[in-house]
C-alpha atoms as a PDB file:
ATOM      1  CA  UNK A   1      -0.954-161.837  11.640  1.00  0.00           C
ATOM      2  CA  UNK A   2      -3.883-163.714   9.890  1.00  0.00           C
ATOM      3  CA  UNK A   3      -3.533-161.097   6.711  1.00  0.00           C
ATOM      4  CA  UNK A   4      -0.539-162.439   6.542  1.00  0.00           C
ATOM      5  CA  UNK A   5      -2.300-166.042   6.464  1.00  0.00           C
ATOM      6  CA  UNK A   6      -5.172-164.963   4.290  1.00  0.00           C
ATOM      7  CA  UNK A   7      -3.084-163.255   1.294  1.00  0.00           C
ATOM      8  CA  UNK A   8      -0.872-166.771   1.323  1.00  0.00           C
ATOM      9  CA  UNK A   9      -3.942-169.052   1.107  1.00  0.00           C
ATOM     10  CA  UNK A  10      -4.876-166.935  -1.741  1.00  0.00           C
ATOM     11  CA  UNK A  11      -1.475-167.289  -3.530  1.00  0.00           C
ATOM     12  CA  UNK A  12      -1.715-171.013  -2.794  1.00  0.00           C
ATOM     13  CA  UNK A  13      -5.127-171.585  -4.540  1.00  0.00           C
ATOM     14  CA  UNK A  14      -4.481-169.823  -7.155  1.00  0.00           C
ATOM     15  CA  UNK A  15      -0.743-171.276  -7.768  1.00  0.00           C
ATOM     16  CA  UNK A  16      -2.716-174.604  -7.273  1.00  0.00           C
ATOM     17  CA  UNK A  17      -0.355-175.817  -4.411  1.00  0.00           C
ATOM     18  CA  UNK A  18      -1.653-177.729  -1.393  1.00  0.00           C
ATOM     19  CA  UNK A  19      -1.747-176.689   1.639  1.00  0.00           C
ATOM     20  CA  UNK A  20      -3.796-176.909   5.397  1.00  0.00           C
ATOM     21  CA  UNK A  21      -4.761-174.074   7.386  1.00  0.00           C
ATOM     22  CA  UNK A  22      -4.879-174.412  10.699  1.00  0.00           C
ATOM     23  CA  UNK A  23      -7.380-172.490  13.333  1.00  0.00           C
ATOM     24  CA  UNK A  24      -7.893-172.122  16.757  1.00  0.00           C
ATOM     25  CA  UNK A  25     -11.312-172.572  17.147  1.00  0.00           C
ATOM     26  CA  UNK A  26     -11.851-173.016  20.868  1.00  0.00           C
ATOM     27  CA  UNK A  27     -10.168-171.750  23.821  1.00  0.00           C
ATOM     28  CA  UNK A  28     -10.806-171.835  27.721  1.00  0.00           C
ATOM     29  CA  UNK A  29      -7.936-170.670  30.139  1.00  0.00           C
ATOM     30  CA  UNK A  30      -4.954-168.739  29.749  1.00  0.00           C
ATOM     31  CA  UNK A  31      -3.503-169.716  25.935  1.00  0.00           C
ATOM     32  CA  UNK A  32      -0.718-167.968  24.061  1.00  0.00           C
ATOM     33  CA  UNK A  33      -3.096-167.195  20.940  1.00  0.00           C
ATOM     34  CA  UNK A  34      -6.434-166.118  20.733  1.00  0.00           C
ATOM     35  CA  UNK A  35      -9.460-167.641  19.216  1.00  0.00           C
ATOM     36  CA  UNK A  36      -9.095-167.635  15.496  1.00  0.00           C
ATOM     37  CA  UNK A  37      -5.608-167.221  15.143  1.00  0.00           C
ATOM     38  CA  UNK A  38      -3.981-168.838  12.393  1.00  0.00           C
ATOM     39  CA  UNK A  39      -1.158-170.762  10.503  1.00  0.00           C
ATOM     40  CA  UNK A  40      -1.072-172.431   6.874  1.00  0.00           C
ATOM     41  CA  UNK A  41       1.069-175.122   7.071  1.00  0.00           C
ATOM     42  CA  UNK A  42       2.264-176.212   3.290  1.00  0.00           C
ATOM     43  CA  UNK A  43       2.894-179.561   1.977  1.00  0.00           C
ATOM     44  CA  UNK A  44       7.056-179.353   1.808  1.00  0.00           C
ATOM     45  CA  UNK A  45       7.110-178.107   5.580  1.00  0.00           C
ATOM     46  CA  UNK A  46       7.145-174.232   5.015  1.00  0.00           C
ATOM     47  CA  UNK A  47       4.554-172.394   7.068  1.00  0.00           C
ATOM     48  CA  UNK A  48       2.382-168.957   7.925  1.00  0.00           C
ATOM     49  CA  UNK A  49       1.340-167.926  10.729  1.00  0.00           C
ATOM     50  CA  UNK A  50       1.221-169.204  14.146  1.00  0.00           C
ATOM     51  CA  UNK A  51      -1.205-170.549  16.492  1.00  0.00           C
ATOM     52  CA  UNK A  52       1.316-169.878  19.454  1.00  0.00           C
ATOM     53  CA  UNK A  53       4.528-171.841  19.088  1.00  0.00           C
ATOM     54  CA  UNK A  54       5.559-174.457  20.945  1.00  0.00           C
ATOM     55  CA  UNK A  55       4.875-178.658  21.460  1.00  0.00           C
ATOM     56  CA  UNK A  56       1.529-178.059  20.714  1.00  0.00           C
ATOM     57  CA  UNK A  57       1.852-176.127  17.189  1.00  0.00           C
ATOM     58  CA  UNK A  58       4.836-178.732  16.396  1.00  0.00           C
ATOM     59  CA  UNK A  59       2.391-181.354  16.732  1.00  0.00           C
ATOM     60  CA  UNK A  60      -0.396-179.588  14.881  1.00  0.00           C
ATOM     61  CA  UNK A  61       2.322-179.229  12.276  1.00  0.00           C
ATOM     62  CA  UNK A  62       2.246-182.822  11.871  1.00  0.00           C
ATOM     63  CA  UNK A  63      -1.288-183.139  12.255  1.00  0.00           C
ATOM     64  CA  UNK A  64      -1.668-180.845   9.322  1.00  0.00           C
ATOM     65  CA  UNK A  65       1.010-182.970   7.016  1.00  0.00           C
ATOM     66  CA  UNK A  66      -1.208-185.899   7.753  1.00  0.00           C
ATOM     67  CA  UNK A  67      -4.379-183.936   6.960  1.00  0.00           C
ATOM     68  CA  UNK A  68      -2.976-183.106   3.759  1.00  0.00           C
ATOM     69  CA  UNK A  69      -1.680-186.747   3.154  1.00  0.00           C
ATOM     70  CA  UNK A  70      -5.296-188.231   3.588  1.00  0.00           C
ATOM     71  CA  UNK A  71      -6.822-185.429   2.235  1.00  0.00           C
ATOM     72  CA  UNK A  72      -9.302-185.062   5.176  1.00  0.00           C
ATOM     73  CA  UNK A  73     -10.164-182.369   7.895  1.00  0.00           C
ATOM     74  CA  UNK A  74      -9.701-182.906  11.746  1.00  0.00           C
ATOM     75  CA  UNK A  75     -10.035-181.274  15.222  1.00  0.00           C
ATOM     76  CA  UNK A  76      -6.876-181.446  17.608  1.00  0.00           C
ATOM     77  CA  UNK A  77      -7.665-181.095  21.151  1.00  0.00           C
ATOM     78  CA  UNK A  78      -4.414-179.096  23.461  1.00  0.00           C
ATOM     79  CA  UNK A  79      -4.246-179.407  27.246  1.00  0.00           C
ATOM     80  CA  UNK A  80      -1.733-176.346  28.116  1.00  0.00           C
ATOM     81  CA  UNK A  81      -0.525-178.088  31.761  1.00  0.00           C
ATOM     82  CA  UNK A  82       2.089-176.438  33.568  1.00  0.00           C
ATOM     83  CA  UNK A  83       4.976-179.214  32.148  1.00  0.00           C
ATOM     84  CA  UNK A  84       4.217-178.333  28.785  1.00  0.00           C
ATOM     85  CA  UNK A  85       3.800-174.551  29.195  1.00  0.00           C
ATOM     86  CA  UNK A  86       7.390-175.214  31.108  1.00  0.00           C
ATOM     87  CA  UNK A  87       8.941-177.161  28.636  1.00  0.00           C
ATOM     88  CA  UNK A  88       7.677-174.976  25.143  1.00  0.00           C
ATOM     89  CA  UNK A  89       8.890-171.811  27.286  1.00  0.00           C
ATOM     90  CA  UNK A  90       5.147-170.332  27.721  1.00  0.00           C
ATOM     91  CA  UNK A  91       3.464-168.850  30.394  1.00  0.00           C
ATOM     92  CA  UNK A  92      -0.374-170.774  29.835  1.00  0.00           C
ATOM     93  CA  UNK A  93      -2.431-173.546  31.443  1.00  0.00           C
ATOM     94  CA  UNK A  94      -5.823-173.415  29.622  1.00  0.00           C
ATOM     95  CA  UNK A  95      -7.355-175.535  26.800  1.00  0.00           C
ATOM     96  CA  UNK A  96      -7.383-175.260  23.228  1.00  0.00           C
ATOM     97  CA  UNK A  97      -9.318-177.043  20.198  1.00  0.00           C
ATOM     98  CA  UNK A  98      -7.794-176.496  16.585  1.00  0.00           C
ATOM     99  CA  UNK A  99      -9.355-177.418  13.263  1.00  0.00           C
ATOM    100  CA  UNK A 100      -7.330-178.408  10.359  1.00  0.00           C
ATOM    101  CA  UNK A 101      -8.640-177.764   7.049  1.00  0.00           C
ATOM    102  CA  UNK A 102      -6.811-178.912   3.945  1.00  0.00           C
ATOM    103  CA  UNK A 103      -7.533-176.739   0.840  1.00  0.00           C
ATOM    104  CA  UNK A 104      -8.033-177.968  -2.385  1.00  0.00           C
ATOM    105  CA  UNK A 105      -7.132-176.341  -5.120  1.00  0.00           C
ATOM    106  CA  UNK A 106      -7.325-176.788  -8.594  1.00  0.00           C
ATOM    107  CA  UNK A 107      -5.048-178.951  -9.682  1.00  0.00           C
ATOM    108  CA  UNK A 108      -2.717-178.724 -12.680  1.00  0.00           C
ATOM    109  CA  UNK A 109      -3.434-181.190 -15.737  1.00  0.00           C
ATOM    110  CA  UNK A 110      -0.473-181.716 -18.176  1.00  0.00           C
ATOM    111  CA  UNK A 111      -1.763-183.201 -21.287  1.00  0.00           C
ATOM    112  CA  UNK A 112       1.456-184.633 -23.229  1.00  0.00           C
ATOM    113  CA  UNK A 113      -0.418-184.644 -26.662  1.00  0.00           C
ATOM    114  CA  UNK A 114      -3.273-182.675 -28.055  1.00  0.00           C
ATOM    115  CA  UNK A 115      -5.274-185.445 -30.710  1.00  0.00           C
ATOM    116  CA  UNK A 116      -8.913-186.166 -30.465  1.00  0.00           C
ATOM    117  CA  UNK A 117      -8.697-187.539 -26.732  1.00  0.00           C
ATOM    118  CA  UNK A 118      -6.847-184.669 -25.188  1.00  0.00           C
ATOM    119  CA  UNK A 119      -8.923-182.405 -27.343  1.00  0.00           C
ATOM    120  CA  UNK A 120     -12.183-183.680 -25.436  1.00  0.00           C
ATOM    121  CA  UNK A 121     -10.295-184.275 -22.048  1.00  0.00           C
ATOM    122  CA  UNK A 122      -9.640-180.712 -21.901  1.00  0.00           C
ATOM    123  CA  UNK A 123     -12.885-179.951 -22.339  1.00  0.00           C
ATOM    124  CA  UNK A 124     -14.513-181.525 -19.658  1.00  0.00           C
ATOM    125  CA  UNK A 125     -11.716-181.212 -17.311  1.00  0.00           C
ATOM    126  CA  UNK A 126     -11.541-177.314 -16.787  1.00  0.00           C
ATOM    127  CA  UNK A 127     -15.388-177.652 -16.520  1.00  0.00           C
ATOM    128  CA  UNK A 128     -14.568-179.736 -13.260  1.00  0.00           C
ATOM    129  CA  UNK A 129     -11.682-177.109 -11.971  1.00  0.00           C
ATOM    130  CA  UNK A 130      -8.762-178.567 -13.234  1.00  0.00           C
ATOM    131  CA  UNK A 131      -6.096-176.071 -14.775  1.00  0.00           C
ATOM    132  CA  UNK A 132      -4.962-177.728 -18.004  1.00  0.00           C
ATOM    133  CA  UNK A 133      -1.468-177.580 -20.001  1.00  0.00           C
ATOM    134  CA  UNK A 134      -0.880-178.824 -23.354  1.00  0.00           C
ATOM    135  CA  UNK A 135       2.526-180.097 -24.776  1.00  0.00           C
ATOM    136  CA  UNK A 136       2.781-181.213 -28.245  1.00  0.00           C
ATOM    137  CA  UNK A 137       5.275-180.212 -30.725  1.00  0.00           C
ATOM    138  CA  UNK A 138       2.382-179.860 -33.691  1.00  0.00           C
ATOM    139  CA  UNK A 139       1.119-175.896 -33.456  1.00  0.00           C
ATOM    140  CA  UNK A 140      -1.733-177.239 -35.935  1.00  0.00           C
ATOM    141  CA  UNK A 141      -3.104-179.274 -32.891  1.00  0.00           C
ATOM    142  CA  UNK A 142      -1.459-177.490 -30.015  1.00  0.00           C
ATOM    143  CA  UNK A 143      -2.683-174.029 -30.285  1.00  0.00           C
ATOM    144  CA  UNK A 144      -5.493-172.039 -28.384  1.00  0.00           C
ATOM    145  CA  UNK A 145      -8.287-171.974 -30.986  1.00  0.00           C
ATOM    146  CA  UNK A 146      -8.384-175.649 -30.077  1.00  0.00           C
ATOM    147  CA  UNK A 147      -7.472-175.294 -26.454  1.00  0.00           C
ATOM    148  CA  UNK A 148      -9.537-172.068 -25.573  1.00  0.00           C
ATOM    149  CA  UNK A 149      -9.470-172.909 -21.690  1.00  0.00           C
ATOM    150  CA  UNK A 150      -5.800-173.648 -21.100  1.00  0.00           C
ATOM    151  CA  UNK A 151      -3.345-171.935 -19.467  1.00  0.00           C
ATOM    152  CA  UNK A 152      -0.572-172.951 -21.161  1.00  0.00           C
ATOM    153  CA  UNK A 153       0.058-174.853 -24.566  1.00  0.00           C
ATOM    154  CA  UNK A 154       3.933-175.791 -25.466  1.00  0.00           C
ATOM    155  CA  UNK A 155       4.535-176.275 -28.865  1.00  0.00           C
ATOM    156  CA  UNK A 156       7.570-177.856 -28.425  1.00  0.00           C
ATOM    157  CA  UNK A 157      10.144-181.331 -28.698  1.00  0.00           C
ATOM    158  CA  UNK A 158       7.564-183.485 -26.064  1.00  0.00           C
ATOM    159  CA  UNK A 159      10.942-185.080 -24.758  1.00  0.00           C
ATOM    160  CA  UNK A 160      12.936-182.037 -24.079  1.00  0.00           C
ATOM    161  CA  UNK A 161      10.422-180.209 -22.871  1.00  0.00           C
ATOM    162  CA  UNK A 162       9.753-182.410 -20.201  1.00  0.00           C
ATOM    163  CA  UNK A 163      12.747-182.921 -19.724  1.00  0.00           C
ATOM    164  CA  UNK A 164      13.551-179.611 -18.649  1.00  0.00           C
ATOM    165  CA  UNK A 165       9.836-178.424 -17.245  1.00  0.00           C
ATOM    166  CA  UNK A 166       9.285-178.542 -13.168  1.00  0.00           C
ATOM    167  CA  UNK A 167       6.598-180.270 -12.812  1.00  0.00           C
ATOM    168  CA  UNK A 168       5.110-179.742  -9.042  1.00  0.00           C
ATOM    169  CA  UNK A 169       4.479-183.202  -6.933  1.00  0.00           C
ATOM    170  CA  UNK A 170       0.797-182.056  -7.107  1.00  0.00           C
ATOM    171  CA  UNK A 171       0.325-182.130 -10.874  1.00  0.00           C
ATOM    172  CA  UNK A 172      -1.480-184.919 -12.993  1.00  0.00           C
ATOM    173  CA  UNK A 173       0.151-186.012 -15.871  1.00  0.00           C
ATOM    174  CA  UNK A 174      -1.698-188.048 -19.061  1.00  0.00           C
ATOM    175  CA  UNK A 175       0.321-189.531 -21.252  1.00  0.00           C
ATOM    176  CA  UNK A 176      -1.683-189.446 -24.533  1.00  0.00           C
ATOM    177  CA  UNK A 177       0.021-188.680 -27.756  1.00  0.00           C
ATOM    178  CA  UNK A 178       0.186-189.942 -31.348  1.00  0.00           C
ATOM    179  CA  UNK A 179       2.152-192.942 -31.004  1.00  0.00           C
ATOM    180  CA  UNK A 180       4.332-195.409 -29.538  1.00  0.00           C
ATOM    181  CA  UNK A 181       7.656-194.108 -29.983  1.00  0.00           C
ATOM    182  CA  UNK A 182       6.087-190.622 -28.413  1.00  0.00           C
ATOM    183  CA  UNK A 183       4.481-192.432 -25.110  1.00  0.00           C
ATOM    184  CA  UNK A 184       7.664-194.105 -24.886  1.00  0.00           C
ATOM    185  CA  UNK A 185       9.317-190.821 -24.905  1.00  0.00           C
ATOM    186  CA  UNK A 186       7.070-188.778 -22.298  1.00  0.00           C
ATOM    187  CA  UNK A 187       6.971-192.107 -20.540  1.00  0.00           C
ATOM    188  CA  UNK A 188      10.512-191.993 -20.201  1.00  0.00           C
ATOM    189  CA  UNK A 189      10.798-188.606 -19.173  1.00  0.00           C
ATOM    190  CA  UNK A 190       7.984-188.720 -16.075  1.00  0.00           C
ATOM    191  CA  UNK A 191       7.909-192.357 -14.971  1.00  0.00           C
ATOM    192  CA  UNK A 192      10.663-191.316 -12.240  1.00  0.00           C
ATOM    193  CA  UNK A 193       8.732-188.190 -11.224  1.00  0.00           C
ATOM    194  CA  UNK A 194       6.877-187.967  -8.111  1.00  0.00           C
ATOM    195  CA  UNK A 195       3.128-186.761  -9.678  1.00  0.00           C
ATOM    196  CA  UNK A 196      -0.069-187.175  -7.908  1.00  0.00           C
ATOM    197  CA  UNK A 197      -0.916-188.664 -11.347  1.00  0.00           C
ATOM    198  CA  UNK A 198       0.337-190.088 -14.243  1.00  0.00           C
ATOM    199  CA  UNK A 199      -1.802-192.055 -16.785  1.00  0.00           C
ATOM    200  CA  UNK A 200      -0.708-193.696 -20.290  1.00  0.00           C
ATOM    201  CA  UNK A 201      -2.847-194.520 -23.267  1.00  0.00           C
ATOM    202  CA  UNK A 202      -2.660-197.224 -25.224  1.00  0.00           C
ATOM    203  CA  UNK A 203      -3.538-201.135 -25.649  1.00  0.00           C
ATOM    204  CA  UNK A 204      -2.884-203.629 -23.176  1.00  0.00           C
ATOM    205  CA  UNK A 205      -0.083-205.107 -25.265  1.00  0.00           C
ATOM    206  CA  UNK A 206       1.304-201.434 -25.910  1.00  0.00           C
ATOM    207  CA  UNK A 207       1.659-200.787 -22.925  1.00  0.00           C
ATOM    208  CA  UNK A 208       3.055-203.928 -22.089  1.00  0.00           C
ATOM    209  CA  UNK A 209       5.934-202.637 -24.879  1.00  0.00           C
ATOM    210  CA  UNK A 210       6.543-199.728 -23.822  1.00  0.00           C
ATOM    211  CA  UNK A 211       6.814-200.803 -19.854  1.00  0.00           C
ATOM    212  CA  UNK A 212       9.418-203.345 -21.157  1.00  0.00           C
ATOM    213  CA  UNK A 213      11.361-201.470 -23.354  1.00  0.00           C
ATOM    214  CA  UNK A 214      11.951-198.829 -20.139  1.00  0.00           C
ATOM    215  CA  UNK A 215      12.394-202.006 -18.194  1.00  0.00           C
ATOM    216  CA  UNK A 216      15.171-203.115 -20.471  1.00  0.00           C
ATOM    217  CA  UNK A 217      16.798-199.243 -20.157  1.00  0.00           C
ATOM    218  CA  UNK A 218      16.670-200.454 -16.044  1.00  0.00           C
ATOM    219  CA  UNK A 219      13.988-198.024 -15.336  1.00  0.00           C
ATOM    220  CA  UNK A 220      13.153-198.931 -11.569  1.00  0.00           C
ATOM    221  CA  UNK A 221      10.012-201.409 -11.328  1.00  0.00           C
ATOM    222  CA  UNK A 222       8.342-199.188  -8.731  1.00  0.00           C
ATOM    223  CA  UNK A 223       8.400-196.113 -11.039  1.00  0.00           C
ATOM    224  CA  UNK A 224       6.548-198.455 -13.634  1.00  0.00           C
ATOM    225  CA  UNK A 225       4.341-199.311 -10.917  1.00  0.00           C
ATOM    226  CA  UNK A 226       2.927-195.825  -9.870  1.00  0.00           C
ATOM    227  CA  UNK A 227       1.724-195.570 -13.823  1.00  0.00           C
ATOM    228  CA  UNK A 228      -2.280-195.703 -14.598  1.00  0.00           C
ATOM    229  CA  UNK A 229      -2.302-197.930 -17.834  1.00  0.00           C
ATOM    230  CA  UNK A 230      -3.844-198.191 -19.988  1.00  0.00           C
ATOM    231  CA  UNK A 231      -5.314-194.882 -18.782  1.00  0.00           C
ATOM    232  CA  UNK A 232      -9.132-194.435 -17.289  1.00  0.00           C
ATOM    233  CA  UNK A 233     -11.477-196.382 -15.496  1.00  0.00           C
ATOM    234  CA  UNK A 234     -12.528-199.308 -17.607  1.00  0.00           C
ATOM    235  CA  UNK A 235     -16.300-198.253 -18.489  1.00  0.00           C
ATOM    236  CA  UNK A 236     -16.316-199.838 -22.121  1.00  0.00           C
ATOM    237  CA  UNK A 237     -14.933-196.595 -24.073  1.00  0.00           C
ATOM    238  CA  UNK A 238     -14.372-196.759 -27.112  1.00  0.00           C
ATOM    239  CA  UNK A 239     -14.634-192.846 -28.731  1.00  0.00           C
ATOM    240  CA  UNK A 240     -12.220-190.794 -28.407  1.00  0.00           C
ATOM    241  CA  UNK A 241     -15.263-188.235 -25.987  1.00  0.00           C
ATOM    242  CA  UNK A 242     -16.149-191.630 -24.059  1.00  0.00           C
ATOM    243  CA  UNK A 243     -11.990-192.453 -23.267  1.00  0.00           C
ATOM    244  CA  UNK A 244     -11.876-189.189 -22.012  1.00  0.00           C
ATOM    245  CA  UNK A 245     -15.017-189.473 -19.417  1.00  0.00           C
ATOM    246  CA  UNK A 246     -13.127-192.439 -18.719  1.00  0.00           C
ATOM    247  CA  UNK A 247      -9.532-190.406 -17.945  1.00  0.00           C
ATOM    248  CA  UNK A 248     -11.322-187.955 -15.741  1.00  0.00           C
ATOM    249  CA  UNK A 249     -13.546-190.117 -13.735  1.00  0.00           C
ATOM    250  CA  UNK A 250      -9.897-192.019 -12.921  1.00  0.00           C
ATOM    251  CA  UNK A 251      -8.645-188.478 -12.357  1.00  0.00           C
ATOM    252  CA  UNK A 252     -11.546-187.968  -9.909  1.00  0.00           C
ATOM    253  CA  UNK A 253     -11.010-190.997  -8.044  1.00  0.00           C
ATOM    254  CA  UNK A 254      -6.976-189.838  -7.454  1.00  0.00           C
ATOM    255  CA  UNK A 255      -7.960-186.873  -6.407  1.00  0.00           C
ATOM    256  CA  UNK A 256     -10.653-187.779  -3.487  1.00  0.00           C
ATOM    257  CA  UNK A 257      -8.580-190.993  -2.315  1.00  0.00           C
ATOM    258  CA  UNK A 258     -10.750-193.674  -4.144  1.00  0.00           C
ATOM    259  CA  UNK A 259      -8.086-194.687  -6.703  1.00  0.00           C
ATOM    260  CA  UNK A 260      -4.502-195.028  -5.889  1.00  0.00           C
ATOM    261  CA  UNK A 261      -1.600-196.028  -8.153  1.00  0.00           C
ATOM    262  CA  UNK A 262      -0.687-199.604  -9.426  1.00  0.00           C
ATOM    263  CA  UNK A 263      -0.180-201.913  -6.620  1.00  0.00           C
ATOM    264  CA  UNK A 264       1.032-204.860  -8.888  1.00  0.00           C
ATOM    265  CA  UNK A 265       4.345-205.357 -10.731  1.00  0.00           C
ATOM    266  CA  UNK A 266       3.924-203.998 -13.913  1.00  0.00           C
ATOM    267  CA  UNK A 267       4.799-206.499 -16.053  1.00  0.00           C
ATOM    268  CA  UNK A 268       2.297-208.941 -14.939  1.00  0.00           C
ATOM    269  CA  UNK A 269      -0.789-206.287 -13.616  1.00  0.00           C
ATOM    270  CA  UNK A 270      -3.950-206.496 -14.859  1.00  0.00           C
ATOM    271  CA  UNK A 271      -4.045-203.897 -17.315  1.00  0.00           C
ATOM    272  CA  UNK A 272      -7.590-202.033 -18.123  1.00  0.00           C
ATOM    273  CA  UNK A 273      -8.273-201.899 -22.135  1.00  0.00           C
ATOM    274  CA  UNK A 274      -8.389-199.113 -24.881  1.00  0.00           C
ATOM    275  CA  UNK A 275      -9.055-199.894 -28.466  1.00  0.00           C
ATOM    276  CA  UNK A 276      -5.732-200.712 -30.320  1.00  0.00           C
ATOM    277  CA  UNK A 277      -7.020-198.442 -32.836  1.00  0.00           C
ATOM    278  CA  UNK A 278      -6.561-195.243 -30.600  1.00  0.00           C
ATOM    279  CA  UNK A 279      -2.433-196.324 -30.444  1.00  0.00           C
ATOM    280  CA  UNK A 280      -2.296-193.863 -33.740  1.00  0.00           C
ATOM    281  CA  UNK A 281      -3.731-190.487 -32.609  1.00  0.00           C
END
């Protein structure tokens, strides 16, 4: 049963989707699993594996949504009494401890533009595991002599391509092309998606066109809201190589829990600054 387990973690790291595995790690008494069994529980409810069946691995479901949600591990403690082994049809009344693990793969990076700050963004992302896509619709800047490390680039209409693409819940997005109409565009197209990221270059008062403009197409406020912008921590960059330290150290933060997304209305947040000269990329 835990092959079974084992060969779907695999496909899950490598596919960069989220999931927890949990394992019995401690057992005393009569329990309807032995020690080590397993069951990968995945972030839209499918699962692997079981760690017996029952209340108990319906609440260790749970427990491993949450786990996955916070990002952090934890031990579930199981006291097998006669009214539960009754009630989830199993013949046990020992103890069992479980520890959920969620795995972290490495996450996909869609970089909607490839100028001078996605060019160095790429760069130092893959170096810190994440898997990195470029969309642009120039091949003279989307192609793989300048993108060695990707694993895809989409030469292609930026609009209708994202338009079309299926771009997993799990997936950062940054927003970082040549110009306003473009980050209006992309903007457009992924403001209503549900992304574990999405970031948009650009000035303070760009930004605070662009947000309108959508605002004025009745593009919901908390879809505006979830948006990082202007994009990266605010450490002072100015180059192009020092805005994207900037983008991946925000990245960073997402990803272990130590930044989440805009909490203010969007029209009146405090926005972080990037050099007006970077709106033409």
């Amino acid at each position: 049963m835990n092959q079974e387990v084992f060969e779907a973690v695999v496909e899950a790291l490598a596919a960069g989707e989220p999931a927890a595995l949990v394992t019995i790690v401690k057992t005393q008494g009569s329990t309807p699993q032995r020690l080590g069994a397993k069951m990968l529980v995945y972030a839209d409810g499918r699962t692997v594996g079981t760690i017996g069946g029952g209340c108990y691995e319906n609440d260790a479901f749970w427990k491993a949504r949450e786990s996955l949600e916070r990002r952090e591990p934890l031990v579930a403690s199981y006291q097998l009494t006669d009214d539960l082994a009754e009630e989830s049809g199993l013949v046990c009344g020992g103890q069992m401890d479980v520890y959920i693990e969620p795995l972290e793969p490495a996450p996909p990076l869609y970089i909607i533009g490839a100028g001078h700050v996605a060019y160095h963004l790429a760069a130092i992302a893959t170096s810190v595991g994440f898997r990195i896509h470029v969309v642009d619709d120039r091949e003279k800047f989307a192609n793989a002599e300048r993108f060695p490390d990707a694993e895809a680039i989409v030469v292609d209409s930026i609009p209708e391509w994202l338009h079309h693409a299926d771009l997993p819940a799990y997936a950062y997005a940054v927003i970082v092309t040549r110009g306003h109409r473009h980050d209006l565009d992309a903007l457009r197209a992924l403001a209503a998606r549900d992304l574990r990221y999405l970031g948009l270059i650009g000035s303070r008062a760009k930004v605070s066109r662009v947000f309108e403009a959508l605002t004025d197409e009745s593009m919901p406020a908390e879809c505006l809201r979830r948006v990082h912008a202007p994009i990266g921590l605010d450490i002072g960059a100015v180059t192009p190589q020092e805005i994207a330290v900037s983008i991946l150290a925000e990245l960073i933060a997402v990803k272990y829990g130590k930044a989440g997304r805009g909490e203010a209305d969007a029209t009146v947040r405090s926005l972080r600054w990037t050099p007006k000269s970077l709106e033409t990329r």
